[in-house]
C-alpha atoms as a PDB file:
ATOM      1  CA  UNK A   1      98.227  59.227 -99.786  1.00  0.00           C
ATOM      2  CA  UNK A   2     101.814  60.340 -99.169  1.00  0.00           C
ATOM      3  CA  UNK A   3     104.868  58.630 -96.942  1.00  0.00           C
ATOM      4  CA  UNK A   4     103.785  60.347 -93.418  1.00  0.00           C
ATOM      5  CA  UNK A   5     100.110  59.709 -93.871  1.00  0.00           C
ATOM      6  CA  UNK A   6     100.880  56.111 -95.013  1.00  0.00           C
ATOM      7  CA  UNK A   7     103.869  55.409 -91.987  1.00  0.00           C
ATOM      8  CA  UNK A   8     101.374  57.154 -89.504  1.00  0.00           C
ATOM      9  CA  UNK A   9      98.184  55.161 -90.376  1.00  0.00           C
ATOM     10  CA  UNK A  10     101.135  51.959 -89.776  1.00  0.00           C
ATOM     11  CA  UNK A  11     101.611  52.916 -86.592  1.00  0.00           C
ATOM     12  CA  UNK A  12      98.101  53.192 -85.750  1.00  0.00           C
ATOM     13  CA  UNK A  13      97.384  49.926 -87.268  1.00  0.00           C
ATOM     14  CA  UNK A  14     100.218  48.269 -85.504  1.00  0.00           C
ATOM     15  CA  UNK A  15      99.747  49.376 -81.982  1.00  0.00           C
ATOM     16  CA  UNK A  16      95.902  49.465 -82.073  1.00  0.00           C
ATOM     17  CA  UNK A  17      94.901  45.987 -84.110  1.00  0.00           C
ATOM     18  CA  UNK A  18      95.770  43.952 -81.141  1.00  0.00           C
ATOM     19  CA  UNK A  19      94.334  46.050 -78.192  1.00  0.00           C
ATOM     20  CA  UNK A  20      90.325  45.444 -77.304  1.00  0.00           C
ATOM     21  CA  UNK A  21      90.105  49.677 -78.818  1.00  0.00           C
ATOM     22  CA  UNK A  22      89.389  48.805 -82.899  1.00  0.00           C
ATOM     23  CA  UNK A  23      91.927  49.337 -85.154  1.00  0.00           C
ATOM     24  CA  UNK A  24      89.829  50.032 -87.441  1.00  0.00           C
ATOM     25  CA  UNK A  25      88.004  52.830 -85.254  1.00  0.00           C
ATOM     26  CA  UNK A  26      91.384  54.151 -84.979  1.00  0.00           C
ATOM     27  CA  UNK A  27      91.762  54.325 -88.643  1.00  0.00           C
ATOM     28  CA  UNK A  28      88.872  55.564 -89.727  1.00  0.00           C
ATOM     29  CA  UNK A  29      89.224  58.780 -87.832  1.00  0.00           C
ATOM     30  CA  UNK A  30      92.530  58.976 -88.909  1.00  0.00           C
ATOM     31  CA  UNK A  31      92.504  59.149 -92.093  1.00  0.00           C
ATOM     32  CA  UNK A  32      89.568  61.362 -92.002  1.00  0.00           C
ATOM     33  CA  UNK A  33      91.414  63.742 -90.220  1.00  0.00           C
ATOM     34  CA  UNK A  34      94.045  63.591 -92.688  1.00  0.00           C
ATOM     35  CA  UNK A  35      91.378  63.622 -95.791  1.00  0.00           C
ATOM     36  CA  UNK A  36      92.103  60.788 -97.275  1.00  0.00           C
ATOM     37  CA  UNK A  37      89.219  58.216 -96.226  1.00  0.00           C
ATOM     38  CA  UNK A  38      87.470  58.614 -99.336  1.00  0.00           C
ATOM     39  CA  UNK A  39      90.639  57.239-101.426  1.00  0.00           C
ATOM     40  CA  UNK A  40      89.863  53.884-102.691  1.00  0.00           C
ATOM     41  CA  UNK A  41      94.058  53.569-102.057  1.00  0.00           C
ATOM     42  CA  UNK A  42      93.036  54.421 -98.616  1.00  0.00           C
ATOM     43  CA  UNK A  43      90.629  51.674 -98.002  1.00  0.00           C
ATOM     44  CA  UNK A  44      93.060  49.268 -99.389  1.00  0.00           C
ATOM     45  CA  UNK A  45      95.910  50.325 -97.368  1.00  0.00           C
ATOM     46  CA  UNK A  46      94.286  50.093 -94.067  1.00  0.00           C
ATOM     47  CA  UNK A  47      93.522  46.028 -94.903  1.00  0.00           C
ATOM     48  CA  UNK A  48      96.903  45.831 -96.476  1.00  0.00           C
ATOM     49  CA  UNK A  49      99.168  46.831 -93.927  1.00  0.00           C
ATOM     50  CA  UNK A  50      97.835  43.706 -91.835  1.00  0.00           C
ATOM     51  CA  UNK A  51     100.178  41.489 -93.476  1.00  0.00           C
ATOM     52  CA  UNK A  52     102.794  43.211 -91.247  1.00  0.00           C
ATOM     53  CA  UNK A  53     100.429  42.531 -87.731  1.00  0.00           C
ATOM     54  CA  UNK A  54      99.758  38.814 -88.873  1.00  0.00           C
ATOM     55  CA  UNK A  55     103.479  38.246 -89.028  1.00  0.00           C
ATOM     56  CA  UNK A  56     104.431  40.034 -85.954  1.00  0.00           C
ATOM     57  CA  UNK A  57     102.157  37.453 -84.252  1.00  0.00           C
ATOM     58  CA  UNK A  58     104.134  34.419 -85.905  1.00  0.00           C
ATOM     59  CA  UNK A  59     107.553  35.532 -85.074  1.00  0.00           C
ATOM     60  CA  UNK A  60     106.475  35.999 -81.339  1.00  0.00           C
ATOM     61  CA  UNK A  61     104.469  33.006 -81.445  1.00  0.00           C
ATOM     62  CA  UNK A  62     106.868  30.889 -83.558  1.00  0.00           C
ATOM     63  CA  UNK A  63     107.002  27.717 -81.398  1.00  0.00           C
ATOM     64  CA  UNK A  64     103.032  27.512 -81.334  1.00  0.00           C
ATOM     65  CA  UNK A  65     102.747  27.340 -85.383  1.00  0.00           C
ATOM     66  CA  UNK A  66     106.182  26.002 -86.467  1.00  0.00           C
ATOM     67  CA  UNK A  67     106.651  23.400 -84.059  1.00  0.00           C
ATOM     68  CA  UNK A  68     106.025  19.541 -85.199  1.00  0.00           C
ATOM     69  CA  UNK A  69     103.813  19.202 -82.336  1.00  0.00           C
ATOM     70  CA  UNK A  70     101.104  21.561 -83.592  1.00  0.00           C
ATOM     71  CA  UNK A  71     102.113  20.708 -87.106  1.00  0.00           C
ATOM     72  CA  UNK A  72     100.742  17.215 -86.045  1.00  0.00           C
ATOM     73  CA  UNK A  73     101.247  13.943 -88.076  1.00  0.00           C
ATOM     74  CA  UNK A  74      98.213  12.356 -87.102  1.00  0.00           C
ATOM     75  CA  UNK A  75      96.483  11.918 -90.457  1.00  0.00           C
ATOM     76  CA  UNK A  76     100.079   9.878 -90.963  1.00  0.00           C
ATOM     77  CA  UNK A  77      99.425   7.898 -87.902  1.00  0.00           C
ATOM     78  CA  UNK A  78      95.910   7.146 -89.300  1.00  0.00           C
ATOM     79  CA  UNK A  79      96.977   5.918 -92.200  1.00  0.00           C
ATOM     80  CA  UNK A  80      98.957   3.488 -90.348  1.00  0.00           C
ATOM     81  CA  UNK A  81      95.851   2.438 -88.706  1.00  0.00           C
ATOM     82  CA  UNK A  82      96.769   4.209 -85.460  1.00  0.00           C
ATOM     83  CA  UNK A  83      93.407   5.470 -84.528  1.00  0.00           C
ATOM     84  CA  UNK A  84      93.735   6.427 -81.754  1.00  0.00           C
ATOM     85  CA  UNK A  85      96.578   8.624 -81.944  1.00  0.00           C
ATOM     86  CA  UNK A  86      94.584   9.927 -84.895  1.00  0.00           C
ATOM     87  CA  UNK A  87      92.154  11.148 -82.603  1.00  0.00           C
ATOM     88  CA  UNK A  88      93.650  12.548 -79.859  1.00  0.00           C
ATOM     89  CA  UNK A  89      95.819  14.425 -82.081  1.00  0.00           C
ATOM     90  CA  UNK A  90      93.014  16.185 -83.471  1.00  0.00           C
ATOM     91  CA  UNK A  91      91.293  16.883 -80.451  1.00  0.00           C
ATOM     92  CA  UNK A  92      94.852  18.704 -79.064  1.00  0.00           C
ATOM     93  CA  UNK A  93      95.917  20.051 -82.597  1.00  0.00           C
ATOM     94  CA  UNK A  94      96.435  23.904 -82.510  1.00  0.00           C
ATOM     95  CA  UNK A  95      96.101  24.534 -85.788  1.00  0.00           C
ATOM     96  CA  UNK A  96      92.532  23.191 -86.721  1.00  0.00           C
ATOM     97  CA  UNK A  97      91.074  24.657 -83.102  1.00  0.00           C
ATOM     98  CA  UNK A  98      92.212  28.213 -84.701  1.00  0.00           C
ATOM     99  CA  UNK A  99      90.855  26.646 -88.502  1.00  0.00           C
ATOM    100  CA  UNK A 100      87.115  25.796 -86.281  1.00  0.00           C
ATOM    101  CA  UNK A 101      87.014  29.168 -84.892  1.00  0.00           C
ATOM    102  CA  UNK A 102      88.043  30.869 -87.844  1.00  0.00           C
ATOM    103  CA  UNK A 103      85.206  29.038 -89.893  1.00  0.00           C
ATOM    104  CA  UNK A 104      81.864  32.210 -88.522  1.00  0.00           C
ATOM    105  CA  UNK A 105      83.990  34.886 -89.936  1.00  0.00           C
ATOM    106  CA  UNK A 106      84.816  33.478 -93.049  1.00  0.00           C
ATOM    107  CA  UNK A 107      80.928  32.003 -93.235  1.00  0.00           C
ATOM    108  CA  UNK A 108      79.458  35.715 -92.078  1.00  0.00           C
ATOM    109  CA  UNK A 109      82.247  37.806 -94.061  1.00  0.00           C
ATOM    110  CA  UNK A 110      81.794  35.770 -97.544  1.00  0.00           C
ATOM    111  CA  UNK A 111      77.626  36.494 -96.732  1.00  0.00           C
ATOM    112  CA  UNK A 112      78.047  40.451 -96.134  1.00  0.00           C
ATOM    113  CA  UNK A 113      80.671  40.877 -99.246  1.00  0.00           C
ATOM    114  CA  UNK A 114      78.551  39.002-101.818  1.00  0.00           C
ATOM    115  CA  UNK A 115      76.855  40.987-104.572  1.00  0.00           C
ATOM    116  CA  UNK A 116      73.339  38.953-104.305  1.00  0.00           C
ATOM    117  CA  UNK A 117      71.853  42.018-106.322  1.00  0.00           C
ATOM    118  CA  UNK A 118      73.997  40.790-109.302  1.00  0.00           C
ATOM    119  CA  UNK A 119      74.103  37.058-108.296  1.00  0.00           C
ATOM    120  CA  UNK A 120      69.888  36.889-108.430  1.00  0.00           C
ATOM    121  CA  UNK A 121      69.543  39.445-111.073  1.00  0.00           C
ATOM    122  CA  UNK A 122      67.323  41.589-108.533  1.00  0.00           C
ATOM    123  CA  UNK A 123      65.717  44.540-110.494  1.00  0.00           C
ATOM    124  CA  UNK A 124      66.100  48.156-109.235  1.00  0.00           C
ATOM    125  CA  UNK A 125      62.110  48.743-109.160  1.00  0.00           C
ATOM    126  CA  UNK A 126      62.792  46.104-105.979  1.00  0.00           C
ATOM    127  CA  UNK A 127      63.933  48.832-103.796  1.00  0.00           C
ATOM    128  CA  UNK A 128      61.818  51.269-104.565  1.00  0.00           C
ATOM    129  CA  UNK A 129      60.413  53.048-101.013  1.00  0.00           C
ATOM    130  CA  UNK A 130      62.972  50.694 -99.154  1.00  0.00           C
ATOM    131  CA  UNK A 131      66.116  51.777 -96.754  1.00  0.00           C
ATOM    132  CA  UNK A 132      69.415  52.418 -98.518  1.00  0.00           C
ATOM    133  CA  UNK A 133      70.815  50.121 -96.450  1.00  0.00           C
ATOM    134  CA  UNK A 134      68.853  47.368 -97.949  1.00  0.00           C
ATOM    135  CA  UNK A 135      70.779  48.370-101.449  1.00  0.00           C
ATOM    136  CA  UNK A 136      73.948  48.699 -99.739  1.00  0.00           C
ATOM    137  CA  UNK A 137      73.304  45.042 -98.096  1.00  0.00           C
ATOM    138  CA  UNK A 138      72.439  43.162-101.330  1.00  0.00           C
ATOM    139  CA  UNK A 139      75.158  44.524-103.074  1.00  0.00           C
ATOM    140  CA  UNK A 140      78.069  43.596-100.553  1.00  0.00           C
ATOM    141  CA  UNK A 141      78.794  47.306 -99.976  1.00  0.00           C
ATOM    142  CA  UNK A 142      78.103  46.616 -96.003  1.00  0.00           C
ATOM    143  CA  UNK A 143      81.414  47.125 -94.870  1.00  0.00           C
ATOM    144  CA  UNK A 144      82.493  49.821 -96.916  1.00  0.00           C
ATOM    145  CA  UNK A 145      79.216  51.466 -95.845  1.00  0.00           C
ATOM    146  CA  UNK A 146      79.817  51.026 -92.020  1.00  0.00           C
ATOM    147  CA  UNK A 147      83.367  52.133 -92.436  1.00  0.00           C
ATOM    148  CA  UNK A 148      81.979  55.718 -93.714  1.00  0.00           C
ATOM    149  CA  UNK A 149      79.446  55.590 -91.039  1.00  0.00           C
ATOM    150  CA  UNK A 150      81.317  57.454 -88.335  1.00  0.00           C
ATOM    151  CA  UNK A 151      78.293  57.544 -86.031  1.00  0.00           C
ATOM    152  CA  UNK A 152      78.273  53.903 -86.029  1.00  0.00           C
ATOM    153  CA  UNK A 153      81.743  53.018 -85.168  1.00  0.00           C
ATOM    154  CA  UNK A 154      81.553  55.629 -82.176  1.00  0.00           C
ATOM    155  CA  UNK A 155      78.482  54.178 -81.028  1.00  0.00           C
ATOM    156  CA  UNK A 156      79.757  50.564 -81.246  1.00  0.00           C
ATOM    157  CA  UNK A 157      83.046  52.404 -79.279  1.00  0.00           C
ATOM    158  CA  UNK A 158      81.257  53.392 -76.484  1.00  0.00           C
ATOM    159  CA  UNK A 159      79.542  50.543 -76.039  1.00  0.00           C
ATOM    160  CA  UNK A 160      82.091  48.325 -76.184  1.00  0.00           C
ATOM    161  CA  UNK A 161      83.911  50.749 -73.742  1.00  0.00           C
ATOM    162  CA  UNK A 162      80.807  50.021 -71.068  1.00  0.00           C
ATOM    163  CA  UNK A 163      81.235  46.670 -70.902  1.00  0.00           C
ATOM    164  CA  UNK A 164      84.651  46.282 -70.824  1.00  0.00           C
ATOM    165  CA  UNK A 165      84.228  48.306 -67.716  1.00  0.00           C
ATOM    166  CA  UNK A 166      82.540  45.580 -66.238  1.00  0.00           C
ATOM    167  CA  UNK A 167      84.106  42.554 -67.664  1.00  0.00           C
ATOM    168  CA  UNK A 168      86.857  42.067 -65.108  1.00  0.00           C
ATOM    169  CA  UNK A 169      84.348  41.899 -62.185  1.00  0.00           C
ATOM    170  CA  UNK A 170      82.261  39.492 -64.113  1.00  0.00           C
ATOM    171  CA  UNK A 171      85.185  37.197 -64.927  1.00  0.00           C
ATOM    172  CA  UNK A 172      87.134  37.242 -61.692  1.00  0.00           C
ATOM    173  CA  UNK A 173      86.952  33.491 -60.787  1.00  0.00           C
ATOM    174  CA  UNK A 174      88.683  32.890 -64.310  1.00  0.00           C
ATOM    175  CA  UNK A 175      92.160  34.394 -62.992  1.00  0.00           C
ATOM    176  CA  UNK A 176      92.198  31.897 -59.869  1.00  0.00           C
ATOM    177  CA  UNK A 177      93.190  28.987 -62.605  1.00  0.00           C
ATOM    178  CA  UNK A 178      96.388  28.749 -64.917  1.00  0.00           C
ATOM    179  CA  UNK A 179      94.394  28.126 -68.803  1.00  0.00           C
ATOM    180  CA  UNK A 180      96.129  27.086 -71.377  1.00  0.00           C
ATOM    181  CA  UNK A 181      94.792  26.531 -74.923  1.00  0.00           C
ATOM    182  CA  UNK A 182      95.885  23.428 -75.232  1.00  0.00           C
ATOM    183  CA  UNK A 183      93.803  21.641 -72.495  1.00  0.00           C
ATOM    184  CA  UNK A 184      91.385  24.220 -71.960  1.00  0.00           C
ATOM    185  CA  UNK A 185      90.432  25.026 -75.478  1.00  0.00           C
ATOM    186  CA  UNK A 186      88.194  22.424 -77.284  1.00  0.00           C
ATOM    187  CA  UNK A 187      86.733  21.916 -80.630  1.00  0.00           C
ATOM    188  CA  UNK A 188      83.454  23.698 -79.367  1.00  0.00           C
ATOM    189  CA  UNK A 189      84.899  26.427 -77.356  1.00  0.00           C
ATOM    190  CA  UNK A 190      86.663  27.578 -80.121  1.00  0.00           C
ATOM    191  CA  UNK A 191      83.809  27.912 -82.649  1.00  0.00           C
ATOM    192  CA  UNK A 192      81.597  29.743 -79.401  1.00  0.00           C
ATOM    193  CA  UNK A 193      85.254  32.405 -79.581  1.00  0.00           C
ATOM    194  CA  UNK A 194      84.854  32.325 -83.559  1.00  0.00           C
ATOM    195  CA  UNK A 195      81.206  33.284 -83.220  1.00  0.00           C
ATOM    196  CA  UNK A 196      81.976  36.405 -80.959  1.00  0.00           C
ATOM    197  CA  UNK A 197      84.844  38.006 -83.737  1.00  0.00           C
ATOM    198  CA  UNK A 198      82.007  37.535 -86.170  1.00  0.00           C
ATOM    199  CA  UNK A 199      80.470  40.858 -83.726  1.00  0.00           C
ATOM    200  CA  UNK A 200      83.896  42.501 -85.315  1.00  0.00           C
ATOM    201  CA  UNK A 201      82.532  42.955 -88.859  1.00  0.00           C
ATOM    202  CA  UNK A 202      80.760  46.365 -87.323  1.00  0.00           C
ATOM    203  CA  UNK A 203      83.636  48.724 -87.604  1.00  0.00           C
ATOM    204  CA  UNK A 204      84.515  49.811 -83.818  1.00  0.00           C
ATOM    205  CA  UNK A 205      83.539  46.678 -81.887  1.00  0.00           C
ATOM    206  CA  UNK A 206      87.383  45.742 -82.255  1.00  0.00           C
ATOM    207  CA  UNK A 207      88.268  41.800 -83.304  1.00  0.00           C
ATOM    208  CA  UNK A 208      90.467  41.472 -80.261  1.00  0.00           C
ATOM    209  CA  UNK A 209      87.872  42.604 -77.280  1.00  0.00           C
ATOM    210  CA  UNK A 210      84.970  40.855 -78.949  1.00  0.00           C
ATOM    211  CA  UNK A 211      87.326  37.595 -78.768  1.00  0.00           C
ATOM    212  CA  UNK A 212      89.026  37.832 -75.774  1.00  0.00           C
ATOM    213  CA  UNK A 213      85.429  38.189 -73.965  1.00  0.00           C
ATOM    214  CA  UNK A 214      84.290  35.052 -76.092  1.00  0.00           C
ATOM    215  CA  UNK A 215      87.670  33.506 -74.322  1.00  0.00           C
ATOM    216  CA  UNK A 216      86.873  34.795 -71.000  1.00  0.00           C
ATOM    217  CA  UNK A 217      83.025  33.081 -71.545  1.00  0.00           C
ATOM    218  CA  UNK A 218      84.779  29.868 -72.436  1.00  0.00           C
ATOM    219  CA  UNK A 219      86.525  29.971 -68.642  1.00  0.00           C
ATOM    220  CA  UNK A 220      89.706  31.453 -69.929  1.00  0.00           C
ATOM    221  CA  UNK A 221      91.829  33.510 -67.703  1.00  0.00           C
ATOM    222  CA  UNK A 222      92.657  37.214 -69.215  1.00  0.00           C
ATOM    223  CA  UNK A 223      96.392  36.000 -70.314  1.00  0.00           C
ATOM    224  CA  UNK A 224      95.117  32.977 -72.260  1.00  0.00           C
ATOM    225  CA  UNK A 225      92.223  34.332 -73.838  1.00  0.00           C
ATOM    226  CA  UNK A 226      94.450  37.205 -75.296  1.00  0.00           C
ATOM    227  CA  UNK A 227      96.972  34.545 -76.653  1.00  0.00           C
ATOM    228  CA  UNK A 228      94.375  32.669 -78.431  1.00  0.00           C
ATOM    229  CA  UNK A 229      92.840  35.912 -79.935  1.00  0.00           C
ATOM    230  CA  UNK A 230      96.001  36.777 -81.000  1.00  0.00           C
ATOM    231  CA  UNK A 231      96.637  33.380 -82.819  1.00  0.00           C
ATOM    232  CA  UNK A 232      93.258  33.803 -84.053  1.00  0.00           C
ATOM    233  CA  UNK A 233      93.885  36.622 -85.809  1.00  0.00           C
ATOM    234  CA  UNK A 234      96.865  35.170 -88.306  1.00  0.00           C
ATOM    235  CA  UNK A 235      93.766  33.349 -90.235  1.00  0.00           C
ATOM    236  CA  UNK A 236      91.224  35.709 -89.910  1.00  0.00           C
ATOM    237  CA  UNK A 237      93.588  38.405 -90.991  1.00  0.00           C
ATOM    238  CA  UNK A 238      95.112  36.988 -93.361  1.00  0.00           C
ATOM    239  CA  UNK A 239      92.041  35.821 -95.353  1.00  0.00           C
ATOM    240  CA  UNK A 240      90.387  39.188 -95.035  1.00  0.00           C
ATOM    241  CA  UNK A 241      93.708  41.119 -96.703  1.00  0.00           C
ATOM    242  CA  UNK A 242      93.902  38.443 -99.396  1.00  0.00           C
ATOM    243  CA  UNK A 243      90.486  39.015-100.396  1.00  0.00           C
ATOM    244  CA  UNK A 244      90.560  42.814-100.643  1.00  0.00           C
ATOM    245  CA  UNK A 245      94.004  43.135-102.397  1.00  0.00           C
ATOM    246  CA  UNK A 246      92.474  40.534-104.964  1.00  0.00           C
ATOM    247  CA  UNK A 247      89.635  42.397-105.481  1.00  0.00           C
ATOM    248  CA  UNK A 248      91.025  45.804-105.382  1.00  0.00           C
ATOM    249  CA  UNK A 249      93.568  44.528-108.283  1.00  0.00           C
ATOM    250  CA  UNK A 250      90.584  43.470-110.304  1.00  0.00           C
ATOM    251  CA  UNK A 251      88.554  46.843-110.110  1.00  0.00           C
ATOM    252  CA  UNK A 252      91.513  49.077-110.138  1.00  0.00           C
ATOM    253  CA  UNK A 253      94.919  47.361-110.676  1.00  0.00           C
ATOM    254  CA  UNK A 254      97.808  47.478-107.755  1.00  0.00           C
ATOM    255  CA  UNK A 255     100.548  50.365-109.522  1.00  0.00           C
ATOM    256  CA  UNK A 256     103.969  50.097-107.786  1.00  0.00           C
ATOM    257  CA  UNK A 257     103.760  53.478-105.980  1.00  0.00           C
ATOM    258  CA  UNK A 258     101.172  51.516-104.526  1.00  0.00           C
ATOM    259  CA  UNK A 259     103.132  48.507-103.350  1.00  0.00           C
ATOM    260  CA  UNK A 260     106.090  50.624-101.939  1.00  0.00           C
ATOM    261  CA  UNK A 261     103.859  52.256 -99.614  1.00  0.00           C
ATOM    262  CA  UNK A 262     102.099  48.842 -98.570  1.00  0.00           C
ATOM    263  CA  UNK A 263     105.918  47.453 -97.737  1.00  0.00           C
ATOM    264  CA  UNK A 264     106.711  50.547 -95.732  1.00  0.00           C
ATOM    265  CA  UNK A 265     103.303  50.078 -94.082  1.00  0.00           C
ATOM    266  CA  UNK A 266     103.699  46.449 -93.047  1.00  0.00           C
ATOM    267  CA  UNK A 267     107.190  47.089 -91.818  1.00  0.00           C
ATOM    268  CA  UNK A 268     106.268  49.858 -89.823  1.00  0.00           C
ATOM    269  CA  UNK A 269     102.953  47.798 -89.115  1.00  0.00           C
ATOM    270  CA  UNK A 270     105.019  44.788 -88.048  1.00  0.00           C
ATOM    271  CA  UNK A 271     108.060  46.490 -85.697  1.00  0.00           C
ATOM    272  CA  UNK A 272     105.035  48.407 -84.155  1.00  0.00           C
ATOM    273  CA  UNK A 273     102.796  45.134 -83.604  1.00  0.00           C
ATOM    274  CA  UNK A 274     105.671  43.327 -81.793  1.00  0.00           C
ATOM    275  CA  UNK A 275     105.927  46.353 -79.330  1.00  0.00           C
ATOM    276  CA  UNK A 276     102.163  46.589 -78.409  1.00  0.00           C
ATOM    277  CA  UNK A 277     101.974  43.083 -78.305  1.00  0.00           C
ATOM    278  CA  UNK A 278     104.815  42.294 -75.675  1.00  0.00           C
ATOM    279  CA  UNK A 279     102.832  44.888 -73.766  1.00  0.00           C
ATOM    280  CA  UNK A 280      99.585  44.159 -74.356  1.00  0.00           C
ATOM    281  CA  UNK A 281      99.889  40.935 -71.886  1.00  0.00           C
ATOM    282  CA  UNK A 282     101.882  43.009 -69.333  1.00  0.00           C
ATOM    283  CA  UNK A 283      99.561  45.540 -69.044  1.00  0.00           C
ATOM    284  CA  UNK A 284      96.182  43.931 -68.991  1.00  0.00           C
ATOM    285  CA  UNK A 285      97.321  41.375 -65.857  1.00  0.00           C
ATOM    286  CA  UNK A 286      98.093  45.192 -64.165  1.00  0.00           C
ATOM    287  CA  UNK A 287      95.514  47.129 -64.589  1.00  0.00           C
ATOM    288  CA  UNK A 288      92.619  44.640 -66.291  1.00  0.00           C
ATOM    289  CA  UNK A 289      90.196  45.568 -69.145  1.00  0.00           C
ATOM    290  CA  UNK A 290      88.544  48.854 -67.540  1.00  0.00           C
ATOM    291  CA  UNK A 291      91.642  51.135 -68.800  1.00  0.00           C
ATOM    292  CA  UNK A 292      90.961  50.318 -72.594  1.00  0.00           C
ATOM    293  CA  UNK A 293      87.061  50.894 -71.321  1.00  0.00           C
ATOM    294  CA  UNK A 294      87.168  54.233 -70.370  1.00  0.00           C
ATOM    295  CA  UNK A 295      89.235  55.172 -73.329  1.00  0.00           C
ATOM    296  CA  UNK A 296      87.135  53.640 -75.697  1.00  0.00           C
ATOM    297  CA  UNK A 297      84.126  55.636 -73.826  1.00  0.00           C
ATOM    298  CA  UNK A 298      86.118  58.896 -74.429  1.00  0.00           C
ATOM    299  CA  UNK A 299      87.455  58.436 -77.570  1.00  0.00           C
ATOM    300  CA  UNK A 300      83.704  57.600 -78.797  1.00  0.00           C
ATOM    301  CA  UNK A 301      82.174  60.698 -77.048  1.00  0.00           C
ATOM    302  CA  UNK A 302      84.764  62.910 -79.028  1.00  0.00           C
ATOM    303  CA  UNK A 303      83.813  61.252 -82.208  1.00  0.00           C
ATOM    304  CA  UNK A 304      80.304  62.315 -81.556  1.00  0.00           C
ATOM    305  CA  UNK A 305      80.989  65.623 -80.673  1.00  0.00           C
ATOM    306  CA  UNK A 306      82.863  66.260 -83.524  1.00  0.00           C
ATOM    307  CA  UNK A 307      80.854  64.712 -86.094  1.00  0.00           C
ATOM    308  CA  UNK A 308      78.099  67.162 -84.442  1.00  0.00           C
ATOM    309  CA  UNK A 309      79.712  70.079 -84.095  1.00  0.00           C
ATOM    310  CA  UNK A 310      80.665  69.075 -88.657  1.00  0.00           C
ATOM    311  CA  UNK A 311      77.040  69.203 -89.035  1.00  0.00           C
ATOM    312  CA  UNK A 312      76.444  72.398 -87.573  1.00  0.00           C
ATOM    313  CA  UNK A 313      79.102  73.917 -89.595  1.00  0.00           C
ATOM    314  CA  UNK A 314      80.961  75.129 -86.253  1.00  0.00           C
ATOM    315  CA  UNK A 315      83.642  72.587 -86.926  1.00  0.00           C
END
């Protein structure tokens, strides 16, 4: 991977990750394009360059996770034998509703990255005249093996792209009330919006659309639901690019070359992020979800055609 193909899969990244179209979708085809998807670098990279989303988030968001309200002192309180301070303060504190529906993901993505082949000691003779993707399964290769599969994430495209067709009909009586995540986010809604990003571990589905429907089911209106997914997505983010830069340095090692092209990546990532962010909000109270919809329907549809027209050899 060179400079361009590393600033242009940035800029994907940036202005994709938190639009309901799947970054990852995005990247996938891009880097095939540029024939580099098959570079363990490559795979790294497009996890990597998160870092530079996640903190575009923050610095837009500041005041909702730097502030001493959401920072709340009410384990201090308790200790003071103020209980009931104690309590409400949990029930209203920002950061554990985003730690509750952070907890599927983590719970679901720890599940489908373990190595249970190695962990049991299952023998080979075990999958003998069984699917591959059993194998692949067991041995924590399930996202690496969806993110090759390109007939899966167009599939998962197009059918996200169908419902968001429908989903601002269906949620209508959501934009007649101001939401806020404070009083309209609870403890419960916010694991029932964690369990819908846990339908983003297929490649294509796309984090934000899978939560900002799970927001919109939790009587959200479109603004506030996108908010929350994008606070969501500092935790869920960040754990994910933690994990596979730690593993990545154990099975490979991280050369510098390497690290100057993941700090161009998360600056371009992160100026990029900001931009489709402040316009995220602007544009889906305009025009609503069916936009993204029919692109995601396109986009898909392409993906299928060309991946058929590969296999033919006319391509």
């Amino acid at each position: 991977m060179d400079i361009v193909q590393a600033i242009i899969l940035a800029i994907i990244e940036g202005f994709t990750e938190f639009l309901p179209v799947s970054s990852t979708g995005h990247m996938i085809i891009a880097s095939d394009a540029m024939g580099i998807a098959s570079h363990p670098l490559t795979k790294l990279y497009e996890v990597g360059i998160q870092f530079g989303a996640i903190l575009a988030v923050v610095v837009i968001y500041y005041k909702k996770f730097l502030t001493s309200k959401n920072f709340d002192l009410s384990f201090f309180k308790f200790l003071f034998n103020d209980n009931r301070a104690f309590i409400n303060g949990l029930l209203n504190n920002f950061m554990v509703k985003l730690f509750i529906a952070f907890i599927p993901a983590a719970i679901f993505g720890k599940l489908v990255s373990t190595n249970f082949i190695k962990a049991f000691n299952i023998p080979n003779t075990f999958f003998q005249n069984k699917p591959a993707f059993i194998y692949t399964l067991l041995k924590g290769d399930y996202l690496d093996f969806w993110l090759e599969n390109y007939v899966g994430v167009a599939i998962a495209l197009i059918v996200g792209g169908i419902v968001l067709l429908f989903v601002d009909k269906y949620f209508i009586d959501n934009e007649a009330k101001d939401t806020t995540i404070e009083e309209h986010v609870n403890y419960k809604s916010a694991f029932f919006i964690g369990m819908f990003q846990v339908l983003a571990l297929f490649p294509g589905v796309s984090r934000s659309a899978a939560t900002i429907i799970g927001g919109l089911q939790q009587k959200l209106n479109r603004k506030t639901a996108a908010e929350f997914s994008f606070f969501l997505a500092v935790p869920t983010m960040f754990a994910a690019t933690a994990y596979k830069l730690l593993k990545f340095h154990q099975e490979f090692g991280i050369m510098k070359s390497d690290i100057n092209l993941l700090i161009i990546g998360n600056i371009v990532a992160f100026i990029v992020a900001i931009i489709a962010i402040k316009s995220f909000i602007g544009i889906l109270n305009r025009f609503g979800f069916k936009i993204f919809g029919v692109y995601r329907i396109v986009l898909g549809v392409l993906l299928l055609v060309t991946f058929a027209l590969q296999k033919s050899g006319i391509a």
